[in-house]
C-alpha atoms as a PDB file:
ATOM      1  CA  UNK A   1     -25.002 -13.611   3.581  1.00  0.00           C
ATOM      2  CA  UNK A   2     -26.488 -17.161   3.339  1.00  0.00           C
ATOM      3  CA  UNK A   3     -30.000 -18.602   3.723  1.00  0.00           C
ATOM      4  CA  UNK A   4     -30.465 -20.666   6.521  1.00  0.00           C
ATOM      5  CA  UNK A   5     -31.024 -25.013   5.652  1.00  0.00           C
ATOM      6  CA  UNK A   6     -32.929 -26.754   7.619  1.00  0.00           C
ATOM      7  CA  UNK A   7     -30.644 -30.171   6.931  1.00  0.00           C
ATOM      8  CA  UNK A   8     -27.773 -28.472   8.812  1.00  0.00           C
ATOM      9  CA  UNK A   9     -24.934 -31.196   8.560  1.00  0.00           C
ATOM     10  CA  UNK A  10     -26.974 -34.301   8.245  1.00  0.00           C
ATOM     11  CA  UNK A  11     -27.755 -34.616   4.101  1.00  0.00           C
ATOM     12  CA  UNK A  12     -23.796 -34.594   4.360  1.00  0.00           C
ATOM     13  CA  UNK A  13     -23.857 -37.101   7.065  1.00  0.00           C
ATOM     14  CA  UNK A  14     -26.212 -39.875   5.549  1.00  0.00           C
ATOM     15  CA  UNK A  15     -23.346 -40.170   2.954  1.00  0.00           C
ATOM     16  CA  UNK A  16     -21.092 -41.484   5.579  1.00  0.00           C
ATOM     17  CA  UNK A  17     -18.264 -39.480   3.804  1.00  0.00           C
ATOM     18  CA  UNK A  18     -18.628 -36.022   6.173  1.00  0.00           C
ATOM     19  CA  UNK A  19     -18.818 -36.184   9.918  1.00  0.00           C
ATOM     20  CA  UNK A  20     -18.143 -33.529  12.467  1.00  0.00           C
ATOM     21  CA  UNK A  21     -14.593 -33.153  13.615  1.00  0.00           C
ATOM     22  CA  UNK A  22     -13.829 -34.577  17.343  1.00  0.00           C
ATOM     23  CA  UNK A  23     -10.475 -34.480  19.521  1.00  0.00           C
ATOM     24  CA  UNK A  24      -9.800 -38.129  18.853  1.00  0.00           C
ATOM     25  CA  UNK A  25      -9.184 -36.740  14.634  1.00  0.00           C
ATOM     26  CA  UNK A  26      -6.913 -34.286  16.074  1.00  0.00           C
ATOM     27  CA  UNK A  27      -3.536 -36.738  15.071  1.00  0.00           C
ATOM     28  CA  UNK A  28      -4.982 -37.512  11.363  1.00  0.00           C
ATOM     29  CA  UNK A  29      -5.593 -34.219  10.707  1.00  0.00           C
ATOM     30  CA  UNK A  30      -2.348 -32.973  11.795  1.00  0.00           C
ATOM     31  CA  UNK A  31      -1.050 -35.952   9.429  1.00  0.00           C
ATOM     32  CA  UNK A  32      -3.022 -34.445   6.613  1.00  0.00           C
ATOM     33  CA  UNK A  33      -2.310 -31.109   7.144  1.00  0.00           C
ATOM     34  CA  UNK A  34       1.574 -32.443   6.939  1.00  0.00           C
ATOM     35  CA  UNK A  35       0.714 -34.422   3.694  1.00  0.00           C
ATOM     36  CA  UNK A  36      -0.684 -31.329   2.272  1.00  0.00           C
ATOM     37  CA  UNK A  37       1.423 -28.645   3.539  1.00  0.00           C
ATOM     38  CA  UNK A  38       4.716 -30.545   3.606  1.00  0.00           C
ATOM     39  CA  UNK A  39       6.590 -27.023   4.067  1.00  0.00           C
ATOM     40  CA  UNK A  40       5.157 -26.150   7.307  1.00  0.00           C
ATOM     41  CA  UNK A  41       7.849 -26.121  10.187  1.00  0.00           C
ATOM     42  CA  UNK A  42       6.345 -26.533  13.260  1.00  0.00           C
ATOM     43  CA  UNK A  43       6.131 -30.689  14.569  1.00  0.00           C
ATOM     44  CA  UNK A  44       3.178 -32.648  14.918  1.00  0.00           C
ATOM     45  CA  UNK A  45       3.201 -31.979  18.568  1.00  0.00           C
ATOM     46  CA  UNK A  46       2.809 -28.122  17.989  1.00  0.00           C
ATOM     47  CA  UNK A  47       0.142 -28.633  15.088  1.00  0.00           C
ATOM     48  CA  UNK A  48      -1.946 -31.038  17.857  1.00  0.00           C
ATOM     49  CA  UNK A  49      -1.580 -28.358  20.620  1.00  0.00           C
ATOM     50  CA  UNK A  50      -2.918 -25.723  17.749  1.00  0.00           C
ATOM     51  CA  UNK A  51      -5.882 -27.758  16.585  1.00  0.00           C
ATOM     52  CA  UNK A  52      -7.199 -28.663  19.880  1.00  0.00           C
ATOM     53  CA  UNK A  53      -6.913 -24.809  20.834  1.00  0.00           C
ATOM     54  CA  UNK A  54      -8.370 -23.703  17.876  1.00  0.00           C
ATOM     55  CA  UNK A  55     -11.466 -25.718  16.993  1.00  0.00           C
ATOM     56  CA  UNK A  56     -11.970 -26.917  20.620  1.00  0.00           C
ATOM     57  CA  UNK A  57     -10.802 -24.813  23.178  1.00  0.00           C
ATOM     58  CA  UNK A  58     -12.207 -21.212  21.228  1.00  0.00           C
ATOM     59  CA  UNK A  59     -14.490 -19.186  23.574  1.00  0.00           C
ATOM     60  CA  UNK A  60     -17.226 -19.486  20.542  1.00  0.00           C
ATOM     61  CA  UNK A  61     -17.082 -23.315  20.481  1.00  0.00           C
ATOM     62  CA  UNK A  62     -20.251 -24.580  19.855  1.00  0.00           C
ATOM     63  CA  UNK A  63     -21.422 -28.572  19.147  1.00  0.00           C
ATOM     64  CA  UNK A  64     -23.984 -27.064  16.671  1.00  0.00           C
ATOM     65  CA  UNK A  65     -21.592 -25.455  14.258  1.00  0.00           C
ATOM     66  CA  UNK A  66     -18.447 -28.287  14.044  1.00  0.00           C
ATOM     67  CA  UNK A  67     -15.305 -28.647  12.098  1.00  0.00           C
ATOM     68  CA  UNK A  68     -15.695 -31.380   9.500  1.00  0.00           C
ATOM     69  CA  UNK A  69     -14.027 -34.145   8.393  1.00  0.00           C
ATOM     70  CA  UNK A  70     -14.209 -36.438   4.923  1.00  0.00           C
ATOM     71  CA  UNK A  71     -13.554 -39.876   5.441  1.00  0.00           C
ATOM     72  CA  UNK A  72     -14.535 -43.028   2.916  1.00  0.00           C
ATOM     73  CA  UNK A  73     -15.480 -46.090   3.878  1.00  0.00           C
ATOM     74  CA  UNK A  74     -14.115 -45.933   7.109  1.00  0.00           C
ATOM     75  CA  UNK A  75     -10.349 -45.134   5.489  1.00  0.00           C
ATOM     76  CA  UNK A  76      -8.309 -42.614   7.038  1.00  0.00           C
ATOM     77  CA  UNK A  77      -9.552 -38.951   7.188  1.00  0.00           C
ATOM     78  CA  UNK A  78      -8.534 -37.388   3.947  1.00  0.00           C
ATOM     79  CA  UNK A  79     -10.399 -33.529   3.893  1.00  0.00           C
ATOM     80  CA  UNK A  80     -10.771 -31.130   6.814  1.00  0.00           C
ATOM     81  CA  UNK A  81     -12.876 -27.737   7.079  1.00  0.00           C
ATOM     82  CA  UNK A  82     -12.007 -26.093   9.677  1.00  0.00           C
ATOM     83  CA  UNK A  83     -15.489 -24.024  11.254  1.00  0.00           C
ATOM     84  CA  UNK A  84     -15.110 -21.450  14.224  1.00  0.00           C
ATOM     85  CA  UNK A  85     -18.287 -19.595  15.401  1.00  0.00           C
ATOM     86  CA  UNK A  86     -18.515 -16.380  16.105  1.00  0.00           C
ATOM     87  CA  UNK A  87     -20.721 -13.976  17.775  1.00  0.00           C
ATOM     88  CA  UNK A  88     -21.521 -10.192  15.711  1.00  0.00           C
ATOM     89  CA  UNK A  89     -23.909  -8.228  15.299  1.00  0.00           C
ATOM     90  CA  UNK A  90     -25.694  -6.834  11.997  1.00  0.00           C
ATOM     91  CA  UNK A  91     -27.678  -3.628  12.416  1.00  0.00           C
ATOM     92  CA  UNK A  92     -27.401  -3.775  16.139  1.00  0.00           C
ATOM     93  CA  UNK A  93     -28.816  -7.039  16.163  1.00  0.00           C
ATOM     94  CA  UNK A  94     -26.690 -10.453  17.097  1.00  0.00           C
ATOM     95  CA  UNK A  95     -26.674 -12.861  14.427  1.00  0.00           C
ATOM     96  CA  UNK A  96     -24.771 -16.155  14.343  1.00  0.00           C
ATOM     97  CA  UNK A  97     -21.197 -16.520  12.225  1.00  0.00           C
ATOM     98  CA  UNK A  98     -19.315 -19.518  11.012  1.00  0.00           C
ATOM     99  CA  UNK A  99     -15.763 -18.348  10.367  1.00  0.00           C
ATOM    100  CA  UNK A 100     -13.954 -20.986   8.278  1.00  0.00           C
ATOM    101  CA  UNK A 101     -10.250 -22.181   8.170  1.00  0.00           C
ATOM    102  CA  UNK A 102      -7.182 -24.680   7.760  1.00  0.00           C
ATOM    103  CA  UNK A 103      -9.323 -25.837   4.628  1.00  0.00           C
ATOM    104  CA  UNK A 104      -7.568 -28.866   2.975  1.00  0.00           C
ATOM    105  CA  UNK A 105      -8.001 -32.251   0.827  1.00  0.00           C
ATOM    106  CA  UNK A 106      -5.532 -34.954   0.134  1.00  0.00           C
ATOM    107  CA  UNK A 107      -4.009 -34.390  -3.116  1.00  0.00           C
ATOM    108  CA  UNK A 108      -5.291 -38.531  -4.017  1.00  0.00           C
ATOM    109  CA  UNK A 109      -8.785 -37.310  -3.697  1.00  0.00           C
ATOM    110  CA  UNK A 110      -8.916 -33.522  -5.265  1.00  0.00           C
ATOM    111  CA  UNK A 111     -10.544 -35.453  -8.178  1.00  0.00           C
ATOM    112  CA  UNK A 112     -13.403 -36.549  -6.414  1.00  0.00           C
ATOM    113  CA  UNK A 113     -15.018 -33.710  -5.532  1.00  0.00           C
ATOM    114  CA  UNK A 114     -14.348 -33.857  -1.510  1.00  0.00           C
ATOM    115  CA  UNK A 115     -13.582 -30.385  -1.332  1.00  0.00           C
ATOM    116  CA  UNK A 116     -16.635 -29.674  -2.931  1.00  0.00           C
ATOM    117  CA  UNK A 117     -18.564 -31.529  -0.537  1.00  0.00           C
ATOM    118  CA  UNK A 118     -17.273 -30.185   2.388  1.00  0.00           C
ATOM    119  CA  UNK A 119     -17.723 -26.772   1.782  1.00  0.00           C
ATOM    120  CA  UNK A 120     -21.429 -27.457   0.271  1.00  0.00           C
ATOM    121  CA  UNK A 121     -21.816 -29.236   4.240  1.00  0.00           C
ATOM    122  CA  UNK A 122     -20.289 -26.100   5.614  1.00  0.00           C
ATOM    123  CA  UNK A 123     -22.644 -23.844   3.756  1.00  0.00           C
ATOM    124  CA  UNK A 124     -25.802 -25.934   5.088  1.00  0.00           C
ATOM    125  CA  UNK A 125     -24.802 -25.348   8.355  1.00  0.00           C
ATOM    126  CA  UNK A 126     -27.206 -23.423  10.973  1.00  0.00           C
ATOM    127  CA  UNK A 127     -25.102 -20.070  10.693  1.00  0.00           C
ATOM    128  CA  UNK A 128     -27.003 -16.689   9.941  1.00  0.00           C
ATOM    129  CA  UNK A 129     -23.603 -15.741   7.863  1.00  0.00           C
ATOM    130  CA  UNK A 130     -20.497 -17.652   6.248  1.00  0.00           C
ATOM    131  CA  UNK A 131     -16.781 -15.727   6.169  1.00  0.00           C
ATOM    132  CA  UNK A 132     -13.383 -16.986   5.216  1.00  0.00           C
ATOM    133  CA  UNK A 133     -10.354 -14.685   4.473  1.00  0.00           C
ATOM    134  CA  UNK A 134      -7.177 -15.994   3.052  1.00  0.00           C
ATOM    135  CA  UNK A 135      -8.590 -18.193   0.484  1.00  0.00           C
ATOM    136  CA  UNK A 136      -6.607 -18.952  -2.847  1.00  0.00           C
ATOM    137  CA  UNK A 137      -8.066 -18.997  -5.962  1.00  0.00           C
ATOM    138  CA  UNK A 138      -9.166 -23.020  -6.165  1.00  0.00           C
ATOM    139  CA  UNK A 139     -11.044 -22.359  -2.926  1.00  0.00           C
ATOM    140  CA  UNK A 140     -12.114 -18.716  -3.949  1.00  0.00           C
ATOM    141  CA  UNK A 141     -13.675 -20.843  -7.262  1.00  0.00           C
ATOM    142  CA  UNK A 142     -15.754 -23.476  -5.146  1.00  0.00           C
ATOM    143  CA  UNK A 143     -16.810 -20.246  -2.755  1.00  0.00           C
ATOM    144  CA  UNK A 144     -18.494 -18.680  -5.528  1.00  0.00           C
ATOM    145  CA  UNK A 145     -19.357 -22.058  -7.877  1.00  0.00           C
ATOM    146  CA  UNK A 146     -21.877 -22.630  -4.320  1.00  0.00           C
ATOM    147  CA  UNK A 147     -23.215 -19.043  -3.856  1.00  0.00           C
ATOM    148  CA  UNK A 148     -21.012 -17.410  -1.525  1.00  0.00           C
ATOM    149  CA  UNK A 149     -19.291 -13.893  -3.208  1.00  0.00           C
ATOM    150  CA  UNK A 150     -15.789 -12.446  -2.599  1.00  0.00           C
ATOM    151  CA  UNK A 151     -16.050  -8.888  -1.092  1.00  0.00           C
ATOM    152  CA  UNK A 152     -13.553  -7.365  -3.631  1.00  0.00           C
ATOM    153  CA  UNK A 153     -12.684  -3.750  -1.638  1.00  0.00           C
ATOM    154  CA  UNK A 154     -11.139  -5.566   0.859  1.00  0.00           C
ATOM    155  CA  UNK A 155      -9.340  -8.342  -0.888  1.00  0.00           C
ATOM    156  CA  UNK A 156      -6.546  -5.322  -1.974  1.00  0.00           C
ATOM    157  CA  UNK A 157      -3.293  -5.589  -0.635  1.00  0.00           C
ATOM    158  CA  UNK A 158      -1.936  -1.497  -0.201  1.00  0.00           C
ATOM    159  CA  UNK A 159       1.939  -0.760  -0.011  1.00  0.00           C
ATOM    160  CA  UNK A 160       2.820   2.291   1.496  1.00  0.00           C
ATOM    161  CA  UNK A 161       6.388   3.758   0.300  1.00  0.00           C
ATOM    162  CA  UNK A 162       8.613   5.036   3.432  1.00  0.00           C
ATOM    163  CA  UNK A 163      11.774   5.223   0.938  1.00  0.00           C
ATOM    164  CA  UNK A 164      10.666   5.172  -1.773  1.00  0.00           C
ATOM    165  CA  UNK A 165      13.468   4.661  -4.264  1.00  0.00           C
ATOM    166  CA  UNK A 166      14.935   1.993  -2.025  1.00  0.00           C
ATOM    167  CA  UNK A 167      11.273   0.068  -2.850  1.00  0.00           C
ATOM    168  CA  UNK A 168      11.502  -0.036  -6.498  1.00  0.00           C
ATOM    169  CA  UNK A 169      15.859  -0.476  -6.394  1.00  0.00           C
ATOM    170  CA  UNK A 170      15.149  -3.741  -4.688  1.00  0.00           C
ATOM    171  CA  UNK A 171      11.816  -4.254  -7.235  1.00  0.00           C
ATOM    172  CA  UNK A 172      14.642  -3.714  -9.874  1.00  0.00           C
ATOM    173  CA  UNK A 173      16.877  -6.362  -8.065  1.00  0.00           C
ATOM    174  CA  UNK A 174      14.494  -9.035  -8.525  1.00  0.00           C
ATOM    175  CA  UNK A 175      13.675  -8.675 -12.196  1.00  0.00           C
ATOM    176  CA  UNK A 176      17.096  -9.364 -13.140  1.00  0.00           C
ATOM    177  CA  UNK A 177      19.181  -6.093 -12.160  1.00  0.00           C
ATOM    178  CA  UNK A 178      23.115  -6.488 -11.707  1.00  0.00           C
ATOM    179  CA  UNK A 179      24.856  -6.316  -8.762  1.00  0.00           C
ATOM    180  CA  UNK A 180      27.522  -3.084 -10.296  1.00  0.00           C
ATOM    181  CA  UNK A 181      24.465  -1.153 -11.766  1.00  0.00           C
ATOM    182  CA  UNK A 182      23.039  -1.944  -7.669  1.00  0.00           C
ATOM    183  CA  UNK A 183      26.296  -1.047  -6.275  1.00  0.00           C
ATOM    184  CA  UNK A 184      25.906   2.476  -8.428  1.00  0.00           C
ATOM    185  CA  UNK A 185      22.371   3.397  -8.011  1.00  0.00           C
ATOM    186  CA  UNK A 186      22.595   2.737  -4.113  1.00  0.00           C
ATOM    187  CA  UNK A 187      24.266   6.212  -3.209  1.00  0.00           C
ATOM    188  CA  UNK A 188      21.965   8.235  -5.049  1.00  0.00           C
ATOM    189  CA  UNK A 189      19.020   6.073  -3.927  1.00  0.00           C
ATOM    190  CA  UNK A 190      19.840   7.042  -0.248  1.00  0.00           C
ATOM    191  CA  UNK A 191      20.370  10.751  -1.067  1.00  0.00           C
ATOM    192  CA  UNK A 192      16.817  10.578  -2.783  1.00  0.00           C
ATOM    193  CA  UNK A 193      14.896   9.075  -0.002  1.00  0.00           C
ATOM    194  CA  UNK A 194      16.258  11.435   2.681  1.00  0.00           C
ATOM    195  CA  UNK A 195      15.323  14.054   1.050  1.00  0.00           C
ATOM    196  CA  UNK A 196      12.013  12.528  -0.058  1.00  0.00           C
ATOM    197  CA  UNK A 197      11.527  12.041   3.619  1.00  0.00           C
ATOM    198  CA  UNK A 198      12.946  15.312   5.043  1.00  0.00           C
ATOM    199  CA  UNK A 199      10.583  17.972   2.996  1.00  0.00           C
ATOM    200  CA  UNK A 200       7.470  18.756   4.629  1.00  0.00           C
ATOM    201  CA  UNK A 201       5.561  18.843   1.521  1.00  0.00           C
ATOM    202  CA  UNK A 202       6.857  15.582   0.342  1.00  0.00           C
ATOM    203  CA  UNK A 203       4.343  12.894   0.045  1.00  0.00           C
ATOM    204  CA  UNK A 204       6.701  10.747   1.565  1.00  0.00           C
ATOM    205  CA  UNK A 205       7.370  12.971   5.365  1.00  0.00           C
ATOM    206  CA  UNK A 206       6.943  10.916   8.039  1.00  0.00           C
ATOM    207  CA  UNK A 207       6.360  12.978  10.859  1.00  0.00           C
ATOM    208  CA  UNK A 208       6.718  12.231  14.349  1.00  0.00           C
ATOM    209  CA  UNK A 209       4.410  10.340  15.800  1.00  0.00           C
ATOM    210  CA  UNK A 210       3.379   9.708  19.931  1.00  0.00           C
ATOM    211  CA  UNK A 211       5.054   7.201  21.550  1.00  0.00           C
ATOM    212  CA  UNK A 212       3.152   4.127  21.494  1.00  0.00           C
ATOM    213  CA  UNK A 213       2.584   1.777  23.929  1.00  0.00           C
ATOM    214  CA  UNK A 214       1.054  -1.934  24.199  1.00  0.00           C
ATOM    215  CA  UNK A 215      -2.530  -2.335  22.960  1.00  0.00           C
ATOM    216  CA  UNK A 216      -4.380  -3.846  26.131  1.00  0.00           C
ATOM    217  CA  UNK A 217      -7.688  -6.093  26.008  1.00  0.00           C
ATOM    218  CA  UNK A 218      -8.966  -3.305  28.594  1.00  0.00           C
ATOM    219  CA  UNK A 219      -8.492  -0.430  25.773  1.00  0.00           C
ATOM    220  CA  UNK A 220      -9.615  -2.447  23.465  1.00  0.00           C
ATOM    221  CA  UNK A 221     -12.610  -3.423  25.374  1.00  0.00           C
ATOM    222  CA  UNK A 222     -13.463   0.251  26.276  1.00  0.00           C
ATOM    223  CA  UNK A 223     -12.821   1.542  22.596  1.00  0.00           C
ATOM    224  CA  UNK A 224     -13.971  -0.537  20.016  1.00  0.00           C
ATOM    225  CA  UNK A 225     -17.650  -0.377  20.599  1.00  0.00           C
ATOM    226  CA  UNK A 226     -16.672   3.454  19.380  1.00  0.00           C
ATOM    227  CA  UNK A 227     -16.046   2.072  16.209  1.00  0.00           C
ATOM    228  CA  UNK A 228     -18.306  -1.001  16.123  1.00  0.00           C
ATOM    229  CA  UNK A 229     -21.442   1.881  16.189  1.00  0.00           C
ATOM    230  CA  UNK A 230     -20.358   3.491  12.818  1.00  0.00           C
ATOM    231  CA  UNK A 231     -20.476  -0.045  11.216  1.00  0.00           C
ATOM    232  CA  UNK A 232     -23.253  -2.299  10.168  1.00  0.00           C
ATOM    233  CA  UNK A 233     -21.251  -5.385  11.265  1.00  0.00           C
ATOM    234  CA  UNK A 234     -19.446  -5.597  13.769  1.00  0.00           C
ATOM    235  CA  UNK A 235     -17.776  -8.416  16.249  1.00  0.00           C
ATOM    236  CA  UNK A 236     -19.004  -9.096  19.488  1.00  0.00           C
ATOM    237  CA  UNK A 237     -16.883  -9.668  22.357  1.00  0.00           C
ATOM    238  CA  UNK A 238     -16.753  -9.873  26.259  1.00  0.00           C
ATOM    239  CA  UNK A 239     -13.699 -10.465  28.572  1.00  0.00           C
ATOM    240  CA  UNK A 240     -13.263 -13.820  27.873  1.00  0.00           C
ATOM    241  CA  UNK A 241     -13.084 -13.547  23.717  1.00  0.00           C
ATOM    242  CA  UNK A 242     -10.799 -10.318  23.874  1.00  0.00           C
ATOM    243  CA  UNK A 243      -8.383 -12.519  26.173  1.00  0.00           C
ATOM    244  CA  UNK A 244      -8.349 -15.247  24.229  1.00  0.00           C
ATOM    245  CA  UNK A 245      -7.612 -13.020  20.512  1.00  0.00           C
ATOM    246  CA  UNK A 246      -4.621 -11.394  22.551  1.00  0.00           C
ATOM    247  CA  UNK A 247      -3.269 -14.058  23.443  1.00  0.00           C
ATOM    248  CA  UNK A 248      -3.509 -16.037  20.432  1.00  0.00           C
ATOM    249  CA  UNK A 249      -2.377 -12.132  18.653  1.00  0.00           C
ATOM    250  CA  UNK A 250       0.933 -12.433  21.023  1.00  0.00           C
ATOM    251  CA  UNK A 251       1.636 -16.452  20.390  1.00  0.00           C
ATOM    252  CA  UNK A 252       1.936 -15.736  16.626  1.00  0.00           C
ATOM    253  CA  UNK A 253       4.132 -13.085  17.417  1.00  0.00           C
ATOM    254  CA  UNK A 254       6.241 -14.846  19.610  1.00  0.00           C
ATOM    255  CA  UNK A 255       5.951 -17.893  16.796  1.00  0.00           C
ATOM    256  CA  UNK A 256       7.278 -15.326  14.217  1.00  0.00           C
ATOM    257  CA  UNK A 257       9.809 -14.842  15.849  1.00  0.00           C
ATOM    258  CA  UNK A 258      11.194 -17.837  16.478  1.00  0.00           C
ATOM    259  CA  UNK A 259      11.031 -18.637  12.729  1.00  0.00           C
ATOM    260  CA  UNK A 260      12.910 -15.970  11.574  1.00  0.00           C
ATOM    261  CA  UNK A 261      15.492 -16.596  14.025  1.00  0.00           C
ATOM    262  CA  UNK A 262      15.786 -20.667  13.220  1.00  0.00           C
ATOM    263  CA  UNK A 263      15.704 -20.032   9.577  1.00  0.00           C
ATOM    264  CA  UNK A 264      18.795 -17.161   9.769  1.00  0.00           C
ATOM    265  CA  UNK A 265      22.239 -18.535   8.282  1.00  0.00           C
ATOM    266  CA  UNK A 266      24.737 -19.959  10.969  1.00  0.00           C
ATOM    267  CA  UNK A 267      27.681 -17.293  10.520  1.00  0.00           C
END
């Protein structure tokens, strides 16, 4: 957790390089985020629609706690930080949360210390509490070079084998195994995961499970205050927020999808 500043944005703001972030920025910053992230496949249309959606239309917006921007001398905007709010609670009682995201500086001014800026005007906002996930290690370094601290226990990705010598064949493939010592291994790889699988003592058994059904915003409504009681933080949402998650949950999905199905070979 962060101390509060009394400056909020504005020590930022007298420099005339960091300003909040408004609708009109929304086509430069979907130009930057293409100059930075040249890979990315959706259009400019798509990243517009997802920025205004994001940073505006969230049911957390709030004027007090904006996105940022880092422009000089008038030039063309050149560093975003992404801010949503959030409402959660902390030992039963609400405090205020500035979720960040979509971090990014053009490459022609990493040397100047923008991105340093902008996330020392981020930390100076109003919030009771400062989170990111998702960071990579040059943004992980300014985090901690300003005082924030990376919650190790749950920075762990955990893999959990289903078949298991199918998982380290294909670990094998990548470092350089050949496609006839493949070809031989695969038979007795199969025979080895069913039974791996198959006996009850195995650590690998996957029993059956219940059939599962869709998670609703109405279950999760009605069950996750369950949980959110054993914990000392904890999100807080009504109607509105729990729609809004879902269906930005489903549109990734949906987006997912579509990727994988543009990006399969033509046969």
């Amino acid at each position: 957790m962060l101390p509060k500043a009394d400056s909020g944005y504005t020590a930022y703001a007298r420099t005339k390089r960091i300003r909040p972030f408004t609708p009109d920025d929304i086509p430069e910053v979907v130009d930057l985020h293409k100059r930075v992230f040249p890979g990315n496949s959706f259009s400019a249309s798509e990243l517009e629609v997802h920025f205004r959606r994001l940073f505006f239309e969230n049911p957390w917006y709030d004027a007090d706690l904006p996105s940022l921007v880092y422009q000089e001398r008038g030039e063309k905007i050149c560093g975003f930080y992404g801010v949503i709010p959030r409402r959660m609670r902390m030992k039963g009682g609400p405090i205020r949360v500035a979720v960040s995201s979509q971090f990014m500086v053009d490459p022609s001014v990493r040397n100047r210390l923008a991105a340093v800026e902008l996330q020392s005007a981020f930390f100076a906002g109003p919030q009771d509490l400062s989170f990111t996930d998702g960071a990579n290690d040059a943004s992980r370094r300014i985090w901690e070079g300003l005082g924030g601290v990376t919650a190790f226990p749950y920075s762990v990705h955990w893999t959990r084998l289903l078949r298991p010598t199918r998982y380290f064949l294909g670990r094998w493939k990548e470092r350089g195994l050949s496609t006839l010592a493949q070809w031989a291994l695969s038979p007795v790889s199969a025979v080895a995961d069913f039974l791996a699988t198959h006996r009850r003592r195995s650590p690998f058994h996957q029993a059956e499970h219940a059939p599962e059904e869709d998670l609703s915003w109405e279950t999760l409504r009605d069950e996750l205050p369950k949980f959110a009681a054993m914990k000392s933080l904890c999100p807080d949402y009504d109607e509105q927020s729990l729609h809004w998650l879902m269906d930005q949950a489903n549109e990734k999905i949906v987006r997912h999808s579509r990727d994988k199905a543009t990006s399969l070979p033509r046969l």
